[in-house]
PDB file of N, CA and C in Angstrom:
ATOM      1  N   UNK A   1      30.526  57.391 -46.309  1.00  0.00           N
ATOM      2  CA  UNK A   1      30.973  56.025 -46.153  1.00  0.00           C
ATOM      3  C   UNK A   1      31.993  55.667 -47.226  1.00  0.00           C
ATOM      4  N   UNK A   2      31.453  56.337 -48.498  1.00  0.00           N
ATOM      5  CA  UNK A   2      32.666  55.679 -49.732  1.00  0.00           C
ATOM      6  C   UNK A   2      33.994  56.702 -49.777  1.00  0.00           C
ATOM      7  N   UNK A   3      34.285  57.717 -48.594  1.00  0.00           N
ATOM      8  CA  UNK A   3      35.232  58.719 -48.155  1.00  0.00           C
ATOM      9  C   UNK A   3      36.115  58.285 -47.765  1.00  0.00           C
ATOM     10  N   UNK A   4      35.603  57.512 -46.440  1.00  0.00           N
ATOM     11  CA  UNK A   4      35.982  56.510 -45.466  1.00  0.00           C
ATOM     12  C   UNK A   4      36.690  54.995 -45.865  1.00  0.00           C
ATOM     13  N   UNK A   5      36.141  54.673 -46.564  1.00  0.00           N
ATOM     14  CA  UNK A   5      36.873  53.537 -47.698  1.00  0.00           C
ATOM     15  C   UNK A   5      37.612  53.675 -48.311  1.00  0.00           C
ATOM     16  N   UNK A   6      37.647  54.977 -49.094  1.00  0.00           N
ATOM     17  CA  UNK A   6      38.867  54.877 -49.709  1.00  0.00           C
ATOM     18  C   UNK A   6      40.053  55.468 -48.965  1.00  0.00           C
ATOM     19  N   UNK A   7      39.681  56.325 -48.389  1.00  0.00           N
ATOM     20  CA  UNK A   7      41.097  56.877 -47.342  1.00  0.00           C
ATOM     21  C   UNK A   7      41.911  55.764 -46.164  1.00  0.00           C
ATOM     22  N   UNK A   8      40.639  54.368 -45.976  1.00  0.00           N
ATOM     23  CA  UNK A   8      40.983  53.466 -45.048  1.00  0.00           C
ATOM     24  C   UNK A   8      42.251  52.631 -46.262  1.00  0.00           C
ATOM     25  N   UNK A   9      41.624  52.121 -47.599  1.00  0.00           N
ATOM     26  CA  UNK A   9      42.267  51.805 -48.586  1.00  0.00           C
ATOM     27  C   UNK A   9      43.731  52.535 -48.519  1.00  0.00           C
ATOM     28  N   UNK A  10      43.822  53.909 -48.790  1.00  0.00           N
ATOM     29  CA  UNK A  10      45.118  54.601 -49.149  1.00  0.00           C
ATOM     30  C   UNK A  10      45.868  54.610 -47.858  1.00  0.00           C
ATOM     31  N   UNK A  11      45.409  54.686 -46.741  1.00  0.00           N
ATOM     32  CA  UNK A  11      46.390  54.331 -45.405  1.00  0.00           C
ATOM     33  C   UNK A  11      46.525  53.415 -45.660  1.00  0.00           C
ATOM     34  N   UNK A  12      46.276  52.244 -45.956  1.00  0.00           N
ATOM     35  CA  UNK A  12      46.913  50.869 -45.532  1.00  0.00           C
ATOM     36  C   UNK A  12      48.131  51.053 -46.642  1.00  0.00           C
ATOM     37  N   UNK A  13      48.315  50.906 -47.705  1.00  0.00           N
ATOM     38  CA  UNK A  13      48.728  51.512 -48.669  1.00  0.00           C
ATOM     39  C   UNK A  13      50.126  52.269 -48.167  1.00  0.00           C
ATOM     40  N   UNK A  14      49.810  53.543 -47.701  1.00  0.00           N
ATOM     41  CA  UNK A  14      51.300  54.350 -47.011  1.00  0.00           C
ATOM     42  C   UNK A  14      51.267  53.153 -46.094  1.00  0.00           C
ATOM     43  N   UNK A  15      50.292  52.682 -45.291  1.00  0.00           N
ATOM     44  CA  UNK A  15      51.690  52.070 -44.153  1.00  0.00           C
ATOM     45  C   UNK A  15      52.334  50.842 -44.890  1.00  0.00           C
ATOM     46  N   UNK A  16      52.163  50.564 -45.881  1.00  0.00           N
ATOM     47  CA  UNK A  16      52.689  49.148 -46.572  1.00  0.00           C
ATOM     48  C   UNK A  16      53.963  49.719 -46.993  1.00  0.00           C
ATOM     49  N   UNK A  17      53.662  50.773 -47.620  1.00  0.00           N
ATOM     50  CA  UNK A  17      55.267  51.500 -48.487  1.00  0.00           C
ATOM     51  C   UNK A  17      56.078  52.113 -47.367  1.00  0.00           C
ATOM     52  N   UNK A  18      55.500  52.683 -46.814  1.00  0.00           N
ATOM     53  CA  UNK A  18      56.797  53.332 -45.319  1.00  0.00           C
ATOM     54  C   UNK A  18      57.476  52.152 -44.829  1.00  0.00           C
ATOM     55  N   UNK A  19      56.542  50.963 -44.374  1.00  0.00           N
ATOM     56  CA  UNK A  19      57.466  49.655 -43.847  1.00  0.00           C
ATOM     57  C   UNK A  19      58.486  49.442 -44.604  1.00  0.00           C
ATOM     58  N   UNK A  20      58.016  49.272 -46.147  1.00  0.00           N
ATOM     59  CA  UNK A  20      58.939  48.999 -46.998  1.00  0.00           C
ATOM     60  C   UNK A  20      60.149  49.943 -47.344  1.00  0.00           C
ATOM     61  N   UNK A  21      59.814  50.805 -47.013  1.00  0.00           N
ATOM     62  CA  UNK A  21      61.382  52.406 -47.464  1.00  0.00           C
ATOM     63  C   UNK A  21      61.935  52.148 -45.774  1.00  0.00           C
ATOM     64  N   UNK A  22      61.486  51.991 -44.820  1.00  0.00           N
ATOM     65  CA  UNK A  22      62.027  51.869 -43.607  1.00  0.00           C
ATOM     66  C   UNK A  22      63.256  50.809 -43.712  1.00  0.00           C
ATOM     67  N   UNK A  23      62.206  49.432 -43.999  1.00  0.00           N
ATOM     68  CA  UNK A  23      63.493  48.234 -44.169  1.00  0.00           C
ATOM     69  C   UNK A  23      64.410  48.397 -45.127  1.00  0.00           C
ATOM     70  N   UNK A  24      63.974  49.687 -46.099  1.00  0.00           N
ATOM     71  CA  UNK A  24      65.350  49.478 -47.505  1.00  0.00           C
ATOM     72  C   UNK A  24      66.124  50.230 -46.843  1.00  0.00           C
ATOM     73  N   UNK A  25      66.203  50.607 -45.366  1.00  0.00           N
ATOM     74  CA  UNK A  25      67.688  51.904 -44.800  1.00  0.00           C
ATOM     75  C   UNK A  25      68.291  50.602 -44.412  1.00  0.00           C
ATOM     76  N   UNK A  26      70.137  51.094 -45.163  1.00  0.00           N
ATOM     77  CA  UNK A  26      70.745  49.774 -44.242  1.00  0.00           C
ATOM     78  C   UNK A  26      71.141  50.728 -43.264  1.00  0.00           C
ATOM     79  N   UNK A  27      70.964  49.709 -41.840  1.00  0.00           N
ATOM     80  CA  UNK A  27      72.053  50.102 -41.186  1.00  0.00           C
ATOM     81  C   UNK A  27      71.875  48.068 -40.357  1.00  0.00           C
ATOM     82  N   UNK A  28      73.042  47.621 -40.654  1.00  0.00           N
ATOM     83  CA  UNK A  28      73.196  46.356 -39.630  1.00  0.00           C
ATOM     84  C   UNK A  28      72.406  45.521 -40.580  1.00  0.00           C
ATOM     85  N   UNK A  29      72.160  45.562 -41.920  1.00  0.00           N
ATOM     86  CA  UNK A  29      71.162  44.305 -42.018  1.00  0.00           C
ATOM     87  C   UNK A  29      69.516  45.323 -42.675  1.00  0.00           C
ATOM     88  N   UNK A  30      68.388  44.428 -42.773  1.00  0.00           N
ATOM     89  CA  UNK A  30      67.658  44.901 -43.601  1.00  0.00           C
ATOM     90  C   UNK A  30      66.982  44.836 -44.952  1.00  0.00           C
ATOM     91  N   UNK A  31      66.400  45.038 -45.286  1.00  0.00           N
ATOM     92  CA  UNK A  31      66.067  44.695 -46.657  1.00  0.00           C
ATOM     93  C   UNK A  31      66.975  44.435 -47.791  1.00  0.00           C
ATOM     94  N   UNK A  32      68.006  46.411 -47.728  1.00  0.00           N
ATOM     95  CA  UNK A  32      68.629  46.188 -49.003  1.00  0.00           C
ATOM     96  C   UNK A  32      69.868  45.321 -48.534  1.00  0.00           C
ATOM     97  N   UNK A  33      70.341  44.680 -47.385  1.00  0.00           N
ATOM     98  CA  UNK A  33      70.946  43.358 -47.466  1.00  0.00           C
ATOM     99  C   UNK A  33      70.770  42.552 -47.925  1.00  0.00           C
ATOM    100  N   UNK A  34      69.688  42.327 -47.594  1.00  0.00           N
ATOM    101  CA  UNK A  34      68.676  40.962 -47.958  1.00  0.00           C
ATOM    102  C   UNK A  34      68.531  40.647 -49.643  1.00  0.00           C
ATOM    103  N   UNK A  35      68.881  41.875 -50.535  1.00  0.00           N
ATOM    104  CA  UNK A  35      68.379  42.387 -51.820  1.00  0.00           C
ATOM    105  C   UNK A  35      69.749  41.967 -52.972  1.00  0.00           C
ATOM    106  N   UNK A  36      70.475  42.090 -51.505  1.00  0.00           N
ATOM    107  CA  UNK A  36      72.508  42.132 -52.724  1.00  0.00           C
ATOM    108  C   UNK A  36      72.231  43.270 -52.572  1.00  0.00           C
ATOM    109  N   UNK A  37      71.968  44.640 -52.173  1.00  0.00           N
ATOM    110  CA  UNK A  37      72.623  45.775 -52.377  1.00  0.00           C
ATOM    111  C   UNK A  37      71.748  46.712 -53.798  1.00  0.00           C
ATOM    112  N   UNK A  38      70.776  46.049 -53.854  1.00  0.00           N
ATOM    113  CA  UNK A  38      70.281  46.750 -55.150  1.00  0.00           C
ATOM    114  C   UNK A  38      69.926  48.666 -54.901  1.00  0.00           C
ATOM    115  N   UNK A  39      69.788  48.889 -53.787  1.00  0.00           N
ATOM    116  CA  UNK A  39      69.857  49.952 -53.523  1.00  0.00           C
ATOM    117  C   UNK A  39      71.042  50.796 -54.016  1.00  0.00           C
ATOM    118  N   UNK A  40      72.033  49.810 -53.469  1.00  0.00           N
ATOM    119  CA  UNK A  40      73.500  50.723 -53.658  1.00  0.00           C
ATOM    120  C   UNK A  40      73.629  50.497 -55.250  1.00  0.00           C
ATOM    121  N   UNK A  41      73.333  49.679 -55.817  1.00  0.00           N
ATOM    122  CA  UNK A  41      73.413  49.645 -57.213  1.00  0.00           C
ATOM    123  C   UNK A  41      73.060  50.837 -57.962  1.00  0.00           C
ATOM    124  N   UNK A  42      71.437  51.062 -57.585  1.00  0.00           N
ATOM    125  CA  UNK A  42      70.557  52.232 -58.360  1.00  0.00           C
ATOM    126  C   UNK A  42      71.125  53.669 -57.869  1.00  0.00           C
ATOM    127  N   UNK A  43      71.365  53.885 -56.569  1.00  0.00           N
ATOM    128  CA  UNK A  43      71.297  54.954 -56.161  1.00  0.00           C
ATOM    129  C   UNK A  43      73.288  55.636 -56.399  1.00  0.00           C
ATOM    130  N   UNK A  44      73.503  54.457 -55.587  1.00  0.00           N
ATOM    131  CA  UNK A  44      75.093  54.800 -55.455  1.00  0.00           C
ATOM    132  C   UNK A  44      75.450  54.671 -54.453  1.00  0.00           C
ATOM    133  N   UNK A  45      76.385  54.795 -53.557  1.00  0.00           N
ATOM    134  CA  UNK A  45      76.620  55.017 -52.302  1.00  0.00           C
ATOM    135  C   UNK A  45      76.379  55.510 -51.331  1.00  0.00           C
ATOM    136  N   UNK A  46      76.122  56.916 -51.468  1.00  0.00           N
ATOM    137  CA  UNK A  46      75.064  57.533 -50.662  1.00  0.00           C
ATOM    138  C   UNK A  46      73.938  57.920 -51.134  1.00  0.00           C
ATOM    139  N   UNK A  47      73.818  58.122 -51.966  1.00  0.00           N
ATOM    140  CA  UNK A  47      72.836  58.469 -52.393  1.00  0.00           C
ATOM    141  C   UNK A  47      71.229  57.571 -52.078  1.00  0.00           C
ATOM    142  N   UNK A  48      71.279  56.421 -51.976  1.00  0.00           N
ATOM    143  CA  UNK A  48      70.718  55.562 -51.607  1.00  0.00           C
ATOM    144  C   UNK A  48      69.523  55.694 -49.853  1.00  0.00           C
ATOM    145  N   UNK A  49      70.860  56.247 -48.773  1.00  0.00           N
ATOM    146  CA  UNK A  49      70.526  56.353 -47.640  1.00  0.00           C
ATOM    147  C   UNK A  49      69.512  58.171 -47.824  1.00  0.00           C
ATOM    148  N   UNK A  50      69.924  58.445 -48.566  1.00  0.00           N
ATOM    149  CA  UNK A  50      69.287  60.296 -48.280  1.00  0.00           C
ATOM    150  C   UNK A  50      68.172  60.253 -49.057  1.00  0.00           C
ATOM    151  N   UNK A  51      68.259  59.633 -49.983  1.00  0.00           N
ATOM    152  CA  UNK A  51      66.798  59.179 -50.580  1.00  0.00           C
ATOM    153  C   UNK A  51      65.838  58.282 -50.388  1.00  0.00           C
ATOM    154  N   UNK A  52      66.386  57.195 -49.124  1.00  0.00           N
ATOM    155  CA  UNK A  52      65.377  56.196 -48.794  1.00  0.00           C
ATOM    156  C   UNK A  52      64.757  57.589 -47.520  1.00  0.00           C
ATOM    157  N   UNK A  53      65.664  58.250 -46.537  1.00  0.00           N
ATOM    158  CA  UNK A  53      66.014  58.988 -45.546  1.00  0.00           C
ATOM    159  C   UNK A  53      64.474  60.504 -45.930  1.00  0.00           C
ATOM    160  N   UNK A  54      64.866  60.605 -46.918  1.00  0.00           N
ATOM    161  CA  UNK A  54      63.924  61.763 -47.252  1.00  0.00           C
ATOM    162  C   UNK A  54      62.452  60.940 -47.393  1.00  0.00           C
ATOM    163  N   UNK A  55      62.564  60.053 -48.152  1.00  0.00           N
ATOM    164  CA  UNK A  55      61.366  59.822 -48.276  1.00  0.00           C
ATOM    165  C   UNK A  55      60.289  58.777 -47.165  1.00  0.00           C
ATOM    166  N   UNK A  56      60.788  58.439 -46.214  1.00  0.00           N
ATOM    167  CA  UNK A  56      60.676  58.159 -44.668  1.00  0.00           C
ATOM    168  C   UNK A  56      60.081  59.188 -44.187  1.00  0.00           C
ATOM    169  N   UNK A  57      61.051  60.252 -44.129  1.00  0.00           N
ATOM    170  CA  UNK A  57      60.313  61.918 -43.515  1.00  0.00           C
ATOM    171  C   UNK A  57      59.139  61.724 -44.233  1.00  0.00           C
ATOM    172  N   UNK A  58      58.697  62.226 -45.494  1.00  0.00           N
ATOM    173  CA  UNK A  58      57.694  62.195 -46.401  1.00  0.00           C
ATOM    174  C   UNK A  58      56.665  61.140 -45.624  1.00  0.00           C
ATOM    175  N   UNK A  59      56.275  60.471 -46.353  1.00  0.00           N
ATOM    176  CA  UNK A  59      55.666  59.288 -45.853  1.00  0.00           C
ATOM    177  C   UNK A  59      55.553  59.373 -44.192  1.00  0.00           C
ATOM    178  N   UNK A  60      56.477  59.303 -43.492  1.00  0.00           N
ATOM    179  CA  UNK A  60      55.596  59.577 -42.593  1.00  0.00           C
ATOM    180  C   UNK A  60      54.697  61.161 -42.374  1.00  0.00           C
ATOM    181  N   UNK A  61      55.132  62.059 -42.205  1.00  0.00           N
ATOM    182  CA  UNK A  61      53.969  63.025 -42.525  1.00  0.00           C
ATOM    183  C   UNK A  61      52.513  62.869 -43.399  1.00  0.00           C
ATOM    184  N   UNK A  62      52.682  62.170 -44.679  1.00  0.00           N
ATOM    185  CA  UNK A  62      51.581  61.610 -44.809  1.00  0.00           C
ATOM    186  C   UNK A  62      50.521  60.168 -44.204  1.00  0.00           C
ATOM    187  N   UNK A  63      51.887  59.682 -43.729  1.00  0.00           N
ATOM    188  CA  UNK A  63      50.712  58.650 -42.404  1.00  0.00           C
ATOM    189  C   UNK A  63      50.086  58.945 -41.608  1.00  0.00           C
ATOM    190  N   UNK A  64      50.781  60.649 -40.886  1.00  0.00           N
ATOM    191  CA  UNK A  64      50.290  61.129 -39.867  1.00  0.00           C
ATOM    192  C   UNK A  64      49.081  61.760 -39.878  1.00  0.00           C
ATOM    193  N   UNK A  65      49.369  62.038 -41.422  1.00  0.00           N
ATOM    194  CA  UNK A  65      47.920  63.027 -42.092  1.00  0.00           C
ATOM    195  C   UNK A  65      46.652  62.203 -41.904  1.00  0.00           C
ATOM    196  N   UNK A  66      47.318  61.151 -42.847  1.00  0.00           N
ATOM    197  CA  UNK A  66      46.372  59.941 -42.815  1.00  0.00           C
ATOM    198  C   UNK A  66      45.595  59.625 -41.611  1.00  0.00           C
ATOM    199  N   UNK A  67      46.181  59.274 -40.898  1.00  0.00           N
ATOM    200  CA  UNK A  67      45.426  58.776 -39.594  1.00  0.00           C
ATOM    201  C   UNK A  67      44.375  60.215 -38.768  1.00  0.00           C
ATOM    202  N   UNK A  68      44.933  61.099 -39.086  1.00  0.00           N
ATOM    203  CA  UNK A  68      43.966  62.484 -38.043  1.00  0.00           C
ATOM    204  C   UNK A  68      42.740  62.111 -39.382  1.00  0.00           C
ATOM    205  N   UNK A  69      42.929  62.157 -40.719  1.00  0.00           N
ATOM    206  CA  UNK A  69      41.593  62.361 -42.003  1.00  0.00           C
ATOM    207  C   UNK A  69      41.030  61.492 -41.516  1.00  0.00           C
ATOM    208  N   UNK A  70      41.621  60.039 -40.923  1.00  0.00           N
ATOM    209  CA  UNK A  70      40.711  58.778 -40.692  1.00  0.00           C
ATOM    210  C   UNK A  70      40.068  59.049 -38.961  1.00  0.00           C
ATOM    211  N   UNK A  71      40.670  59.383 -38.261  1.00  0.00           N
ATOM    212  CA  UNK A  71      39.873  59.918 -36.635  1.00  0.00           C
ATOM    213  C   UNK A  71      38.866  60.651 -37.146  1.00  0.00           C
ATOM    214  N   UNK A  72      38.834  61.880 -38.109  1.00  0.00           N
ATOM    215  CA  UNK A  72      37.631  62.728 -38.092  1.00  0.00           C
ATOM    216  C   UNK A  72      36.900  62.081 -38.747  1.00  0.00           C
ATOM    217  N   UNK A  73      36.657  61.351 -40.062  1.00  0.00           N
ATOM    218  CA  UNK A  73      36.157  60.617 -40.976  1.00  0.00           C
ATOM    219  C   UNK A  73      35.262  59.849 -39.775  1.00  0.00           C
ATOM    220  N   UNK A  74      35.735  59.111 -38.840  1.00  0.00           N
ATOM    221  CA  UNK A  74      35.498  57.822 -37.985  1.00  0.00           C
ATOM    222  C   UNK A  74      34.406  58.700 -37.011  1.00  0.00           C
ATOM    223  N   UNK A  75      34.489  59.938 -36.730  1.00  0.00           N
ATOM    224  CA  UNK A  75      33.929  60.455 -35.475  1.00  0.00           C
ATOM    225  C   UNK A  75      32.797  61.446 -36.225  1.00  0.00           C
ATOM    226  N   UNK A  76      32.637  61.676 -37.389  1.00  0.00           N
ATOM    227  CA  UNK A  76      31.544  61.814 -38.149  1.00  0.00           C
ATOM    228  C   UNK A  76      31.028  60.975 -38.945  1.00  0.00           C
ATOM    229  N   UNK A  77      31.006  60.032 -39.320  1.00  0.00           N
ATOM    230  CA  UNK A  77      31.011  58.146 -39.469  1.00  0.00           C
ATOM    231  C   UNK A  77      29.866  58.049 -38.566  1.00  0.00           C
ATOM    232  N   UNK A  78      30.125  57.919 -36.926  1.00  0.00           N
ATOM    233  CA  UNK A  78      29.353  57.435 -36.078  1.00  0.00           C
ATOM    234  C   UNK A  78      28.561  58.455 -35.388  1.00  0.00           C
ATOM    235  N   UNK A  79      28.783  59.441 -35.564  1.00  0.00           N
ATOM    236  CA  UNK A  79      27.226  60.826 -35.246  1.00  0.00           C
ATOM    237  C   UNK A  79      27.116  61.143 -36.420  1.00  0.00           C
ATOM    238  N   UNK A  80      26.830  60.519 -37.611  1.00  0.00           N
ATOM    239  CA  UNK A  80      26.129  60.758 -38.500  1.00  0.00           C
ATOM    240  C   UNK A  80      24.518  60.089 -38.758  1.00  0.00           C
ATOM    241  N   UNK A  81      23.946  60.593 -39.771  1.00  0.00           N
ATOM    242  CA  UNK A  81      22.452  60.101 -39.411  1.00  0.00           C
ATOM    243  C   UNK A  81      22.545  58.468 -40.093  1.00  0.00           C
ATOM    244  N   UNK A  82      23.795  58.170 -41.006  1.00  0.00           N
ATOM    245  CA  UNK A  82      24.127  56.826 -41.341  1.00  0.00           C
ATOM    246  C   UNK A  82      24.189  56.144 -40.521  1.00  0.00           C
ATOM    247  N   UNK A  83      24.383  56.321 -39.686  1.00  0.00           N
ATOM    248  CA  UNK A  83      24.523  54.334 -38.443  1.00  0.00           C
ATOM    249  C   UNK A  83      23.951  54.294 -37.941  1.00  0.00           C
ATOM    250  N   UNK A  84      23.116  54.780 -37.310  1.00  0.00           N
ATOM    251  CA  UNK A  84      21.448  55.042 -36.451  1.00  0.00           C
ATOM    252  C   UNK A  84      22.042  53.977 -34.933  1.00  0.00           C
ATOM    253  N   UNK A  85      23.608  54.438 -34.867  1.00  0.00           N
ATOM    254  CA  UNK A  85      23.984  53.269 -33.457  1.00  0.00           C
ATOM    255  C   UNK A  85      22.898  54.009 -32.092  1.00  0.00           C
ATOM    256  N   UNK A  86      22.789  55.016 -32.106  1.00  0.00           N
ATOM    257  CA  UNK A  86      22.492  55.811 -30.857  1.00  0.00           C
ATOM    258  C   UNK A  86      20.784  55.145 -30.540  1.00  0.00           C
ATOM    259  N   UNK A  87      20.257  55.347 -32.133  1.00  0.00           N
ATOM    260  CA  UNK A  87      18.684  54.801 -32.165  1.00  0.00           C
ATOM    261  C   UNK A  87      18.615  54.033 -32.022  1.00  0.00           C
ATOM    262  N   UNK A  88      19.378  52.670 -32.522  1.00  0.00           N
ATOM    263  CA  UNK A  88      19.228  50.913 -31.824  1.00  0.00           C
ATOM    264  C   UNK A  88      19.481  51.121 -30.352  1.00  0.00           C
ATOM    265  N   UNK A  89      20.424  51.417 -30.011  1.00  0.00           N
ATOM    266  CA  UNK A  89      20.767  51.052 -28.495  1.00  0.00           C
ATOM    267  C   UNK A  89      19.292  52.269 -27.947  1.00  0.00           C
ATOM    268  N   UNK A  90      18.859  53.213 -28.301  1.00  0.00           N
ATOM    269  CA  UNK A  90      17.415  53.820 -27.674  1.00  0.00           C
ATOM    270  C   UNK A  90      16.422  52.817 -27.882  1.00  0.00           C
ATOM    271  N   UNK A  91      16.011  51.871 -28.656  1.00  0.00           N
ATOM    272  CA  UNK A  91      15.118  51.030 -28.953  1.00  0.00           C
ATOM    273  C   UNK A  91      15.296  49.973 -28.472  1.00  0.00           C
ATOM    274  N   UNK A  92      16.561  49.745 -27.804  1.00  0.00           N
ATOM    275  CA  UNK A  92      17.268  48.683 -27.015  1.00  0.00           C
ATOM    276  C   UNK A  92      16.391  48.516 -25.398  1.00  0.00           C
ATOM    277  N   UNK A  93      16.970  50.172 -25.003  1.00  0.00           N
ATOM    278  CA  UNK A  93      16.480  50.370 -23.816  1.00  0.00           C
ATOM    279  C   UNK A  93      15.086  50.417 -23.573  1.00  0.00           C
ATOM    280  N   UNK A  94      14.441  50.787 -24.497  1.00  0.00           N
ATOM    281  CA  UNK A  94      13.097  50.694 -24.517  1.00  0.00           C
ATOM    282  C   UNK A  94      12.529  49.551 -23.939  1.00  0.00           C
ATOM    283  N   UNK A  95      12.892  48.261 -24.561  1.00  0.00           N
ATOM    284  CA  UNK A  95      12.131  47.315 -24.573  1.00  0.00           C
ATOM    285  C   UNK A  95      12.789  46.399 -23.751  1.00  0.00           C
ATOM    286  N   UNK A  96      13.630  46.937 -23.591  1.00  0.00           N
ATOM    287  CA  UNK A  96      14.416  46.089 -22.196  1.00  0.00           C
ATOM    288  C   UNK A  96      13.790  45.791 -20.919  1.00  0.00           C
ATOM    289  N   UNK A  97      13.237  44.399 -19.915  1.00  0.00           N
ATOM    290  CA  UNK A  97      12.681  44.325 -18.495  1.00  0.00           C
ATOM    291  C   UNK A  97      13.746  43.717 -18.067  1.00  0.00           C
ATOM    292  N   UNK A  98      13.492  44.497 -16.699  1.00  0.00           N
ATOM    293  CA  UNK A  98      14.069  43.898 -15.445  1.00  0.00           C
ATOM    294  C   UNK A  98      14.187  42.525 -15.213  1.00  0.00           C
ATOM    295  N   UNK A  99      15.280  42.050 -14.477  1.00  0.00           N
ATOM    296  CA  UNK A  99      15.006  40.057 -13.983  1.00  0.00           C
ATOM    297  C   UNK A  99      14.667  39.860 -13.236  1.00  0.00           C
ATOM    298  N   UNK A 100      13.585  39.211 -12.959  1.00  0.00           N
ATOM    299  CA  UNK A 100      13.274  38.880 -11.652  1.00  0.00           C
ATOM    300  C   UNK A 100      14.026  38.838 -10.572  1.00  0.00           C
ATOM    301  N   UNK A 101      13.879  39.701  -9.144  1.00  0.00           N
ATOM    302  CA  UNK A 101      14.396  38.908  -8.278  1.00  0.00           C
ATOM    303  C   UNK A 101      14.860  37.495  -8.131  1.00  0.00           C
ATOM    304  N   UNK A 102      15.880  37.625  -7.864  1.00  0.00           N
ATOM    305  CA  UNK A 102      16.039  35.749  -7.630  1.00  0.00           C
ATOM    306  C   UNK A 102      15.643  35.812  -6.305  1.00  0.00           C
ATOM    307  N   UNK A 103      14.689  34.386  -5.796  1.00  0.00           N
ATOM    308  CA  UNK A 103      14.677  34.000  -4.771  1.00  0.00           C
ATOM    309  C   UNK A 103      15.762  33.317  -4.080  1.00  0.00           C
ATOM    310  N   UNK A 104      15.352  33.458  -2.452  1.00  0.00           N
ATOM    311  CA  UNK A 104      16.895  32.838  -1.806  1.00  0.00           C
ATOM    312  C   UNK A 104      16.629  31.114  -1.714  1.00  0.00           C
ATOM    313  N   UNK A 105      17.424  30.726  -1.565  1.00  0.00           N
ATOM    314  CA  UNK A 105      17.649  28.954  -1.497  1.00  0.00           C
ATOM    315  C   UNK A 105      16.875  29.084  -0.214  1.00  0.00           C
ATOM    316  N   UNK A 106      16.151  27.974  -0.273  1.00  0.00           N
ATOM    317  CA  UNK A 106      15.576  27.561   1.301  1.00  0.00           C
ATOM    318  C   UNK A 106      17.315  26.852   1.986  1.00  0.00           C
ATOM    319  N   UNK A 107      16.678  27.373   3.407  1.00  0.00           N
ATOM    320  CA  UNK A 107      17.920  26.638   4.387  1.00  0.00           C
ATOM    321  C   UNK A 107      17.501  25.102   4.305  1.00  0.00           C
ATOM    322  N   UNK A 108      18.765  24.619   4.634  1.00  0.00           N
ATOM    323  CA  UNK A 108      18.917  22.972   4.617  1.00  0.00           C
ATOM    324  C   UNK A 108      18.402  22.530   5.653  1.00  0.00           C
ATOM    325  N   UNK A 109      17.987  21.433   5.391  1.00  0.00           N
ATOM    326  CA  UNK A 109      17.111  20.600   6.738  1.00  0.00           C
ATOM    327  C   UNK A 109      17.964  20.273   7.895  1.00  0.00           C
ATOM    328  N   UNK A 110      18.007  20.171   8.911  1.00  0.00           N
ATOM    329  CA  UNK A 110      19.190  19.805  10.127  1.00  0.00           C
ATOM    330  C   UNK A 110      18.519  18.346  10.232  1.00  0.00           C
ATOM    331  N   UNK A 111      20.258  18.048  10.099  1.00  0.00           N
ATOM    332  CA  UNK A 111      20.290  16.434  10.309  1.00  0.00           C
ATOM    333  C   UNK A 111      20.796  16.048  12.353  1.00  0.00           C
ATOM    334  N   UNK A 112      19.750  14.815  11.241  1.00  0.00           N
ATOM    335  CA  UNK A 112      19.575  14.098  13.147  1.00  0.00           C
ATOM    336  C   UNK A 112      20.749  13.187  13.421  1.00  0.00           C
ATOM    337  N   UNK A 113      21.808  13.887  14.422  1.00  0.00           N
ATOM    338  CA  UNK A 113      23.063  13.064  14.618  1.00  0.00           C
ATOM    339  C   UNK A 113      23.006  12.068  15.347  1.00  0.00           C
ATOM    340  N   UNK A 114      23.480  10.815  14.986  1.00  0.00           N
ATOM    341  CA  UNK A 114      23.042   9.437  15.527  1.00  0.00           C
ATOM    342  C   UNK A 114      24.429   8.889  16.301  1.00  0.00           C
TER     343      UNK A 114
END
């Protein structure tokens, strides 16, 4: 469970920073618009795009990682002897009865046309 927490923790994490290296690529607008250019400041001219560019690749490969560690984490999570989901819903059925039949409506009285 405290596996699962922290790897849920560190994905959110990459996906916060990938959004963020995504919006610092200019093309049309974008973060480092939005910024004055501080990109182009630090990096330089190009340098800026191949290093936001590389590390996009990066990051995502580790999101991707991320998310398969968190499917298996999640699918031994819930057939583990920790959540006992399988045993509630067996103790569920157990004690579960049937509803009564519903009875049918009696038919309506026939009216006397005057």
């Amino acid at each position: 469970m405290v596996l699962y927490t922290v790897a849920l923790i560190v994905h959110a994490i990459i996906c916060v920073v990938l959004v963020l290296v995504i919006l610092a690529q200019t093309s049309k607008g974008g973060l480092d618009a939005n910024l004055g250019g501080a990109a182009m400041n630090v990096f330089g001219g190009s340098g800026a795009s191949q290093f936001l560019k590389k590390w996009t690749q990066i990051l995502a490969l580790v999101f991707a990682a991320s998310c398969l560690l968190l499917a298996f984490l999640v699918k031994d999570l819930s057939s583990g002897a920790g959540s006992g989901v399988q045993e509630r819903q067996k103790r569920i059925k157990d004690t579960e009865q049937k509803a009564p039949a519903a009875k049918p409506a009696p038919a309506p009285a026939p009216t006397t046309g005057n």
